[in-house]
N, C-alpha and C. Protein backbone atom coordinates (compact mmCIF):
# COMPACT_ATOMS: atom_id res chain seq x y z
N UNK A 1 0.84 -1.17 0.00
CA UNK A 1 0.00 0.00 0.00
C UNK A 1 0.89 1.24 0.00
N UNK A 2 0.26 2.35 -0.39
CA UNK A 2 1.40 3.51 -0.79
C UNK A 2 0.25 4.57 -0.18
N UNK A 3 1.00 5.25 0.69
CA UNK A 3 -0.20 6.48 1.20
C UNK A 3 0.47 7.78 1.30
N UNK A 4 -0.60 8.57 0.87
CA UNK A 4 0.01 9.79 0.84
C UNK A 4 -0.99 10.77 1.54
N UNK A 5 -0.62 12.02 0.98
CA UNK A 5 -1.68 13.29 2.18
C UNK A 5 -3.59 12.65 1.86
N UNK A 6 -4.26 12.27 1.28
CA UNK A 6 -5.54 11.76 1.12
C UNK A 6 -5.91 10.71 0.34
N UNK A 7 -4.68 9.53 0.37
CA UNK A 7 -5.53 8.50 -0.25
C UNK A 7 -4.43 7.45 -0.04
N UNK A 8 -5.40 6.08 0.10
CA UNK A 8 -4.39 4.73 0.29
C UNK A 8 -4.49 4.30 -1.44
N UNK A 9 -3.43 3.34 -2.09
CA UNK A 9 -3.23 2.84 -2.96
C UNK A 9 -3.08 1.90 -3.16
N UNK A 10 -3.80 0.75 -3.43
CA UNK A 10 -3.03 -1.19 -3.47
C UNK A 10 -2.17 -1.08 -4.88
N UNK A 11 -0.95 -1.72 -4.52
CA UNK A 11 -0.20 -1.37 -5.36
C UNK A 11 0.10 -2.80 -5.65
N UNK A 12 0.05 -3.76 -4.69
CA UNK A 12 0.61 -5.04 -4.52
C UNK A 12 -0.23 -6.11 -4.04
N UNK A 13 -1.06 -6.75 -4.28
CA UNK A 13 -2.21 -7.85 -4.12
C UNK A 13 -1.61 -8.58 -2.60
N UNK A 14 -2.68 -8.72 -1.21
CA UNK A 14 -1.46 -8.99 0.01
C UNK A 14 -1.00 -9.90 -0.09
N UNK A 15 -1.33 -11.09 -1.27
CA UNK A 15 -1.09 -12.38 -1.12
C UNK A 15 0.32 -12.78 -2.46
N UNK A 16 0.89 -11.40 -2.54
CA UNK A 16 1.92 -11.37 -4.00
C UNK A 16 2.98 -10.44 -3.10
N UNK A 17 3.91 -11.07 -3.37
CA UNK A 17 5.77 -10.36 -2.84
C UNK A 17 5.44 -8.75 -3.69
N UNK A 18 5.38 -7.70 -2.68
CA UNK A 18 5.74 -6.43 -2.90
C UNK A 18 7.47 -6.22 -2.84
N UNK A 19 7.97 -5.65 -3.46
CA UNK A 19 9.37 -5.00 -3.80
C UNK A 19 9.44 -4.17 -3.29
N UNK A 20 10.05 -4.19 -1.53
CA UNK A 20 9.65 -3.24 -0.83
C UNK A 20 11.10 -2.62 -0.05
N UNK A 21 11.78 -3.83 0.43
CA UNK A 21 12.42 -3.77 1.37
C UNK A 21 13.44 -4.82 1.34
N UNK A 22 14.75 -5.21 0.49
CA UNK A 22 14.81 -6.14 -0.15
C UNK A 22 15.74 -7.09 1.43
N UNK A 23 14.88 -7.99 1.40
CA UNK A 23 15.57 -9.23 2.19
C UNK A 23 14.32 -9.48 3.39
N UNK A 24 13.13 -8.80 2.62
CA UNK A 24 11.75 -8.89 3.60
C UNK A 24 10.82 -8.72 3.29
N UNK A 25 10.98 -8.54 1.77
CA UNK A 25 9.49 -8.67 1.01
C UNK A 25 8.81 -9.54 0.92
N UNK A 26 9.36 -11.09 1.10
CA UNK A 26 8.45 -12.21 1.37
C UNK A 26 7.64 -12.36 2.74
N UNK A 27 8.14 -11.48 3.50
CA UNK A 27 8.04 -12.11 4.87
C UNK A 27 6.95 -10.63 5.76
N UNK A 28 6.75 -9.41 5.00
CA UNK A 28 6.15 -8.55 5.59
C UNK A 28 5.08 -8.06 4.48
N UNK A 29 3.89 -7.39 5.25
CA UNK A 29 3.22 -6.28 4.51
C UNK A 29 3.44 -5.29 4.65
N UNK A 30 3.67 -4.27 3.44
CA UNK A 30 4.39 -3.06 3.32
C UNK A 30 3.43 -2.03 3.15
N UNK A 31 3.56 -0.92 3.93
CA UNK A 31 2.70 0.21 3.99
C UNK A 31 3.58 1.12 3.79
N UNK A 32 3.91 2.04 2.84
CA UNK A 32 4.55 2.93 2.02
C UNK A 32 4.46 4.45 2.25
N UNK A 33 4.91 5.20 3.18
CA UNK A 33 4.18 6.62 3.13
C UNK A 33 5.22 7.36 2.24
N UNK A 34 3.99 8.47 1.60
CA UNK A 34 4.61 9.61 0.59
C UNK A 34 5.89 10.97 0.96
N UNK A 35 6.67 10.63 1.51
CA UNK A 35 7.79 11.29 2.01
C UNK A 35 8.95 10.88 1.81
N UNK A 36 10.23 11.79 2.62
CA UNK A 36 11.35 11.73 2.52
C UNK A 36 11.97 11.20 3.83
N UNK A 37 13.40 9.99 3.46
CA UNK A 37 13.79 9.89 4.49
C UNK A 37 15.02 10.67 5.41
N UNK A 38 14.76 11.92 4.75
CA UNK A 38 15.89 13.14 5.56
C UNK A 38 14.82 13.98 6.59
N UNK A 39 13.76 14.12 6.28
CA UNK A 39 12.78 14.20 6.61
C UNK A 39 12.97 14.56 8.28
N UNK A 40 12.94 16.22 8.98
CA UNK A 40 12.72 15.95 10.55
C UNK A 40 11.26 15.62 10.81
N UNK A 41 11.40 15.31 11.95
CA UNK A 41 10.04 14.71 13.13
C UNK A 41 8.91 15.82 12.49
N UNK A 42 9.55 17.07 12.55
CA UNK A 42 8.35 18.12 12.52
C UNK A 42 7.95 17.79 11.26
N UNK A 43 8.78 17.90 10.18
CA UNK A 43 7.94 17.57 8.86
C UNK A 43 7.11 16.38 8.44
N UNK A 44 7.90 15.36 9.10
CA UNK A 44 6.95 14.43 9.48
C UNK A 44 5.01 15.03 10.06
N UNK A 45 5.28 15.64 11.02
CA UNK A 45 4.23 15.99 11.48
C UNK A 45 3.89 17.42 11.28
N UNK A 46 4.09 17.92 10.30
CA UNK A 46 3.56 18.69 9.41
C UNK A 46 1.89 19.34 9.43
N UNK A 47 1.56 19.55 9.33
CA UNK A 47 0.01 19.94 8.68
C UNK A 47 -0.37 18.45 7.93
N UNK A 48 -0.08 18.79 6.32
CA UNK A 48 -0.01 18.32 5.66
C UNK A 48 0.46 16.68 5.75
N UNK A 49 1.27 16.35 6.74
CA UNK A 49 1.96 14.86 6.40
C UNK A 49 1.38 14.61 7.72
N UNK A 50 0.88 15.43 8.65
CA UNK A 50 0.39 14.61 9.69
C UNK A 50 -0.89 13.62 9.69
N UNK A 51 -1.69 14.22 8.81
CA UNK A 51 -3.32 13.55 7.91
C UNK A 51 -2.80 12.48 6.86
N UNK A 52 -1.64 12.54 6.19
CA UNK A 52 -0.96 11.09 6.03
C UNK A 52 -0.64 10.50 7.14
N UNK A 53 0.17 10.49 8.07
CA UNK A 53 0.65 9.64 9.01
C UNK A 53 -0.57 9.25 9.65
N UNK A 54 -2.42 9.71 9.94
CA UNK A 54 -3.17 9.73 10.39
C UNK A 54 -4.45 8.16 9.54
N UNK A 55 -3.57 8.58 8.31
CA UNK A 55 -4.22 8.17 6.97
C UNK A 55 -3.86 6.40 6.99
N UNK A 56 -2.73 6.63 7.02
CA UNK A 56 -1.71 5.41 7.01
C UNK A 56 -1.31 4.33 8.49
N UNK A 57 -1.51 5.01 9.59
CA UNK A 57 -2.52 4.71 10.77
C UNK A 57 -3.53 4.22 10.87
N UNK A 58 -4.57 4.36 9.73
CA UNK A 58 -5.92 4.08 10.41
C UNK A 58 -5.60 2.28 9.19
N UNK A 59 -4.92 2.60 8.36
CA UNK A 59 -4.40 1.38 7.55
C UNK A 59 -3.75 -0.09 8.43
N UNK A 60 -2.84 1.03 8.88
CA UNK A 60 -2.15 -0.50 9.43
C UNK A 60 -2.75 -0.90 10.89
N UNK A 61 -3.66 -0.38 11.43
CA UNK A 61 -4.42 -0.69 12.30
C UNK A 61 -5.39 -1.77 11.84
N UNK A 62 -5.84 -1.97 10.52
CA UNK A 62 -6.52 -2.72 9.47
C UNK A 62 -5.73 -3.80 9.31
N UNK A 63 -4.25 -3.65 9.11
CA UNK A 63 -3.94 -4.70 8.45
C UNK A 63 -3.05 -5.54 9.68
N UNK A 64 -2.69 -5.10 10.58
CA UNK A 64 -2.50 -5.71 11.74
C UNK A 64 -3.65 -6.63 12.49
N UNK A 65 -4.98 -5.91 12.36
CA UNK A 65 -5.81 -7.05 13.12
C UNK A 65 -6.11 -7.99 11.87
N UNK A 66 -6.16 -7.71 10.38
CA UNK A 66 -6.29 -8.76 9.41
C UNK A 66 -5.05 -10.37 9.65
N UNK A 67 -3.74 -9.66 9.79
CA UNK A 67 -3.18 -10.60 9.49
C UNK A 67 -2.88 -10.80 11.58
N UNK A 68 -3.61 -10.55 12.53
CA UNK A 68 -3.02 -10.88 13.73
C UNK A 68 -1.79 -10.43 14.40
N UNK A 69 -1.26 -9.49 13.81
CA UNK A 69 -0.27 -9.04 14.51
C UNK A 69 -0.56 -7.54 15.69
N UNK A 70 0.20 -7.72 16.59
CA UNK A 70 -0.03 -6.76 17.45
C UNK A 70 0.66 -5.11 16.66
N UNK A 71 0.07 -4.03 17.36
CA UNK A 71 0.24 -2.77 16.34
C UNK A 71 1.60 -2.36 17.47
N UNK A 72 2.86 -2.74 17.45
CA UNK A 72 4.04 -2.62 18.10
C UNK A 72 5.30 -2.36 17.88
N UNK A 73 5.77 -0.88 18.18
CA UNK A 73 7.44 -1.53 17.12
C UNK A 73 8.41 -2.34 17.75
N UNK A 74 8.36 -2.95 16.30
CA UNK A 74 9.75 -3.87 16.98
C UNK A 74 11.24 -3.44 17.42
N UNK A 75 11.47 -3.93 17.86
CA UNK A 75 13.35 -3.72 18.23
C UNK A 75 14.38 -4.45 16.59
N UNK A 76 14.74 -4.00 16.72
CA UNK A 76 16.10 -4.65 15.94
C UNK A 76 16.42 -5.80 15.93
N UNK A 77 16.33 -6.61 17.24
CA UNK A 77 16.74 -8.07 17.43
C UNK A 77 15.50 -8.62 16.97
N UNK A 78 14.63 -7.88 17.57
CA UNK A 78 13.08 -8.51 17.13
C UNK A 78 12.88 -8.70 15.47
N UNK A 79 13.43 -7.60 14.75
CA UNK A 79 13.04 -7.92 13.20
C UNK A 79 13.91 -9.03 13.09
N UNK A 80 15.21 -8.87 13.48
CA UNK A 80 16.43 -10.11 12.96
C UNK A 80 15.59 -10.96 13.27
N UNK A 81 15.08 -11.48 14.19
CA UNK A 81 14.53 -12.77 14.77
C UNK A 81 13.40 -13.51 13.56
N UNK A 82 12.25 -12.24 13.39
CA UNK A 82 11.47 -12.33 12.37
C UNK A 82 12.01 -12.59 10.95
N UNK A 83 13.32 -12.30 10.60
CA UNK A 83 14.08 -12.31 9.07
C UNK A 83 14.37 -13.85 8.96
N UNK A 84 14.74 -13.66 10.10
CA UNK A 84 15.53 -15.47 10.09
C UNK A 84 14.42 -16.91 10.34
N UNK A 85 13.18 -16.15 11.34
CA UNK A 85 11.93 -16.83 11.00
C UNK A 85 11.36 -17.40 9.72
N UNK A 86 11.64 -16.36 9.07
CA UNK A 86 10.82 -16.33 7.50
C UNK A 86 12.16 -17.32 6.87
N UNK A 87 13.27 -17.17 7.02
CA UNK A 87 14.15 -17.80 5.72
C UNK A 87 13.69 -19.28 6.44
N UNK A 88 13.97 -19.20 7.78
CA UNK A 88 13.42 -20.59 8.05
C UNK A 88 12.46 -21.35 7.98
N UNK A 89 11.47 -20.59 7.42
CA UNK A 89 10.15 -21.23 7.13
C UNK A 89 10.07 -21.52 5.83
N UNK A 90 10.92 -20.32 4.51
CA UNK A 90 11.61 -20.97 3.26
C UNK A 90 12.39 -21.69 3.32
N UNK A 91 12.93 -22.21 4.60
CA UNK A 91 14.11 -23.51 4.37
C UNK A 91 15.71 -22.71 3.11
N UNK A 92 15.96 -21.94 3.81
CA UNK A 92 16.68 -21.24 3.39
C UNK A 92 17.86 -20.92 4.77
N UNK A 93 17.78 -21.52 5.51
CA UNK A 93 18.63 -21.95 6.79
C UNK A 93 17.82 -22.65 8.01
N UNK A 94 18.60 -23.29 8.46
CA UNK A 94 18.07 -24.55 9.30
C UNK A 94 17.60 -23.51 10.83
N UNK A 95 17.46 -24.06 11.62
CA UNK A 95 16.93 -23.43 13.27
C UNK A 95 15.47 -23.29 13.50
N UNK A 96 15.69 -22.99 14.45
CA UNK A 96 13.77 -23.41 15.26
C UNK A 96 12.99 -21.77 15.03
N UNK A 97 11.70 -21.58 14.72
CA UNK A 97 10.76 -20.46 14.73
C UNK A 97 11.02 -19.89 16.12
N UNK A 98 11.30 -18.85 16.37
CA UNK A 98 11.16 -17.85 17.44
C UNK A 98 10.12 -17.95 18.27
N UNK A 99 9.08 -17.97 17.08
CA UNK A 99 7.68 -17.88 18.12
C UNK A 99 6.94 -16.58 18.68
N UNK A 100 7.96 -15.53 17.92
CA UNK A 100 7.73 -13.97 18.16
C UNK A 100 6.09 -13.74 16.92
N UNK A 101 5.02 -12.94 17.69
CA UNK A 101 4.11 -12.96 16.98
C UNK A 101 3.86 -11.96 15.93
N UNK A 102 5.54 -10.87 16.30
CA UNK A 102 5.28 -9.77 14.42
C UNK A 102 5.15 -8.27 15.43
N UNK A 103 5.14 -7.58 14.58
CA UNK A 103 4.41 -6.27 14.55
C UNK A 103 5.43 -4.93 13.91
N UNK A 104 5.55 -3.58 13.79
CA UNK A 104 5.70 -2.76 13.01
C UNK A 104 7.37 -2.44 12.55
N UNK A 105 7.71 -2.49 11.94
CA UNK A 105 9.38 -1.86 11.75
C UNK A 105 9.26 -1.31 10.53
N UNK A 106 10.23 -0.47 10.16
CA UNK A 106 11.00 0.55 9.07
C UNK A 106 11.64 -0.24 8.42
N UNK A 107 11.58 0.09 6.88
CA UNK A 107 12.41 -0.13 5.86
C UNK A 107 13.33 -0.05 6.22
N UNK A 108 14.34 1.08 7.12
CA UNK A 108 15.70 1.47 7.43
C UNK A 108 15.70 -0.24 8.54
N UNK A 109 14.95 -0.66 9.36
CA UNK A 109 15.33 -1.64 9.97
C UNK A 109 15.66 -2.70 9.69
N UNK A 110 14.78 -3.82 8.58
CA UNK A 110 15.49 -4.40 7.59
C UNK A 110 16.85 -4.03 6.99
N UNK A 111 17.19 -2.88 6.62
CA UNK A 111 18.53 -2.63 6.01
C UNK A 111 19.18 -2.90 6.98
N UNK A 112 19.43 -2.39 8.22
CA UNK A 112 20.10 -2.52 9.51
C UNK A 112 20.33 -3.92 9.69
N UNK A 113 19.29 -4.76 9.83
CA UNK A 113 19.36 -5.97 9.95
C UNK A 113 20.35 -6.90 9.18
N UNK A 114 20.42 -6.74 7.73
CA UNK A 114 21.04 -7.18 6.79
C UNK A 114 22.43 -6.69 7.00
N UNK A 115 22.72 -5.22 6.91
CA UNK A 115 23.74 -4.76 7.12
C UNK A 115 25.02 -5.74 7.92
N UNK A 116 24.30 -6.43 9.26
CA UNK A 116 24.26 -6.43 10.40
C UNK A 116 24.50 -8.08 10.51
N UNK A 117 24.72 -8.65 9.13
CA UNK A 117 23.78 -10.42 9.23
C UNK A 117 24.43 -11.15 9.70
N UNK A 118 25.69 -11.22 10.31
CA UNK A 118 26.40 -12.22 11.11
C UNK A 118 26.11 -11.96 12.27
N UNK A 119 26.08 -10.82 12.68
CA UNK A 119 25.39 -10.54 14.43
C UNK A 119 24.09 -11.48 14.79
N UNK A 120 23.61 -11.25 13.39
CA UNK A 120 22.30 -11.99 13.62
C UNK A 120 21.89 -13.15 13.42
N UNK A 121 22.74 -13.68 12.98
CA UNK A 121 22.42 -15.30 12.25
C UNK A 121 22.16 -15.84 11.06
N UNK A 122 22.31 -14.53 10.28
CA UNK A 122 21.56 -14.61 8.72
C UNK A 122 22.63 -14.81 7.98
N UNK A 123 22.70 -15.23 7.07
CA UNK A 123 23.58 -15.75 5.24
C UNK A 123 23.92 -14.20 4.89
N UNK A 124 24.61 -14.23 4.35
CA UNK A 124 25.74 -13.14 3.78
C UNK A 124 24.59 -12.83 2.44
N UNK A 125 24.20 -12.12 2.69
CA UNK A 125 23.00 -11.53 1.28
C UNK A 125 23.97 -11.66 0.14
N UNK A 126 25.38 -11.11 0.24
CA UNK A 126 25.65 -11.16 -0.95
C UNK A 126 26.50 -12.60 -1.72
N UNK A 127 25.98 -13.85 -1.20
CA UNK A 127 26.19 -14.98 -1.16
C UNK A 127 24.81 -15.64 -1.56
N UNK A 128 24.00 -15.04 -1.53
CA UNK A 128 22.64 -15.95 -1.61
C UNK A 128 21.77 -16.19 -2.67
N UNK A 129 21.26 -16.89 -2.89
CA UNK A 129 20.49 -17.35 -4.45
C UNK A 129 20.69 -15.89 -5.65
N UNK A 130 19.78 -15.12 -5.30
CA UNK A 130 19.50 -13.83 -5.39
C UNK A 130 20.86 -13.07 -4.68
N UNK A 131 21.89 -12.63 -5.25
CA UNK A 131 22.13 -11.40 -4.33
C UNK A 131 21.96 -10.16 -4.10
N UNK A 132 22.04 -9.51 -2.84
CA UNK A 132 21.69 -8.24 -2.63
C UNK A 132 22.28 -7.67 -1.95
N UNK A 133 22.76 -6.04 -1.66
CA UNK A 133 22.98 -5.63 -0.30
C UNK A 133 22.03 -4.25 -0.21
N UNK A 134 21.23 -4.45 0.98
CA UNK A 134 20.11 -3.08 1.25
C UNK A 134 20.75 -2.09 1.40
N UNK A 135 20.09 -0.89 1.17
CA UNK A 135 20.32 0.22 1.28
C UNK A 135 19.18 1.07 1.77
N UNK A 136 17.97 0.38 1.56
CA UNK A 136 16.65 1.64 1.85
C UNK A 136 16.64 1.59 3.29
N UNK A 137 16.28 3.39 3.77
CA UNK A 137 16.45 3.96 4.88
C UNK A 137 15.23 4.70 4.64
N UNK A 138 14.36 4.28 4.38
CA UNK A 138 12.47 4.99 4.21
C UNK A 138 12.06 4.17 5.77
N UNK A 139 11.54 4.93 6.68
CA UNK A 139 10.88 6.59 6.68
C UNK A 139 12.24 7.10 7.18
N UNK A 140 13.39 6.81 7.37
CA UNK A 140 14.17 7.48 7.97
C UNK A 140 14.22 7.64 9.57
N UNK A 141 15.35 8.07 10.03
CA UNK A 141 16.05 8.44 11.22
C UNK A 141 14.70 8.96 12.43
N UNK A 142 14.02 10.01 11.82
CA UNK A 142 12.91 10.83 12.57
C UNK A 142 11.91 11.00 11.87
N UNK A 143 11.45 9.13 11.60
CA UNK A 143 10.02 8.96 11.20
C UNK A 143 9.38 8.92 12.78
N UNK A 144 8.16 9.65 12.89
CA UNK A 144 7.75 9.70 14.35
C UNK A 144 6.42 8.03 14.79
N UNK A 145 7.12 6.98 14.47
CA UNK A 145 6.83 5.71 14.87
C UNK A 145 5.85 6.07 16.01
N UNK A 146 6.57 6.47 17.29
CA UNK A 146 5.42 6.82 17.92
C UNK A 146 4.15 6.80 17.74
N UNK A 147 4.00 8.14 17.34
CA UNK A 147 2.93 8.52 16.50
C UNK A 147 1.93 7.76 15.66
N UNK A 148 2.37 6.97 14.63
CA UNK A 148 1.54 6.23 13.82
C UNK A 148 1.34 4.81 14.56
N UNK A 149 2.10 4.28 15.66
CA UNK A 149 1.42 3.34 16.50
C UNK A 149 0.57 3.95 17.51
N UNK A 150 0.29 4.93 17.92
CA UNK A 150 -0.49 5.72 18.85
C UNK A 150 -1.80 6.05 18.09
N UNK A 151 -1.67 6.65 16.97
CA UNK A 151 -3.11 6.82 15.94
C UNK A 151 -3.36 5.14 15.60
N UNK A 152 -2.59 4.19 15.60
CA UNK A 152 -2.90 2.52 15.29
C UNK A 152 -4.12 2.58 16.34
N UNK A 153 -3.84 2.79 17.73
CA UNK A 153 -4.55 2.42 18.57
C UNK A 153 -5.85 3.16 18.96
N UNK A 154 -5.73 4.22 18.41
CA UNK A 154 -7.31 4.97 18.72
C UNK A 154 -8.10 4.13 17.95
């Protein structure tokens, strides 16, 4: 989904790999907001981008109780955990499901993660079927997360 100041967009059918976030597009649903990731907090919360962030809120509040996940951000270890969940459920490295039940992270966190993949347990992306190395940092540094899990919950 791609949202901007007054309107959501299906861009990607939920049941088809969106090209979102590369090393987590199989494994997440991607909600897309219309901004920059240099972007401060305030512009974030803008006039204008705050009725997106409001917009895109009332979305993943939707798509969290659709697919059961709690409306929460994750930690860092928490996405790694979830990355390595998913390859393990593609059988794309051996080890046991976490058992962690999901919930919200940043494009920039996936990258982090990958960046990051021996800390974490993961295959050298640029070794793997497909190679890759991430780079996307959308919403950025002072996307106000807060915020759009706080409008999740009204």
């Amino acid at each position: 989904m791609t949202v901007d100041l007054d309107s959501i967009v299906q861009c990607v059918k939920p049941e088809d790999v969106a090209w979102c976030a590369q090393g987590a597009n199989a494994c997440g649903y991607h909600v897309e907001c219309a901004g920059y990731a240099e972007w401060t907090r305030e512009q974030w919360l803008s006039p204008d981008s705050s009725s997106m962030l409001t917009l895109a809120a009332s979305h993943v509040k939707l798509a969290c109780g659709h697919f059961g996940l709690p409306a929460i951000e994750l930690s860092i270890e928490e996405v790694a955990a979830l990355v390595r969940d998913s390859l393990i459920r593609q059988r794309k490295v051996s080890g046991i499901v976490s058992g962690h039940p999901g919930g919200i992270c940043q494009h920039k966190d996936i990258t982090t993660v990958w960046q990051k993949f021996a800390r974490y347990g993961l295959p050298d992306p640029r070794k793997m079927d497909k190679p890759f190395w991430p780079t996307h940092v959308d919403c950025g540094k002072e996307f106000p997360m807060d915020e759009l899990i706080e409008r999740a919950h009204a």
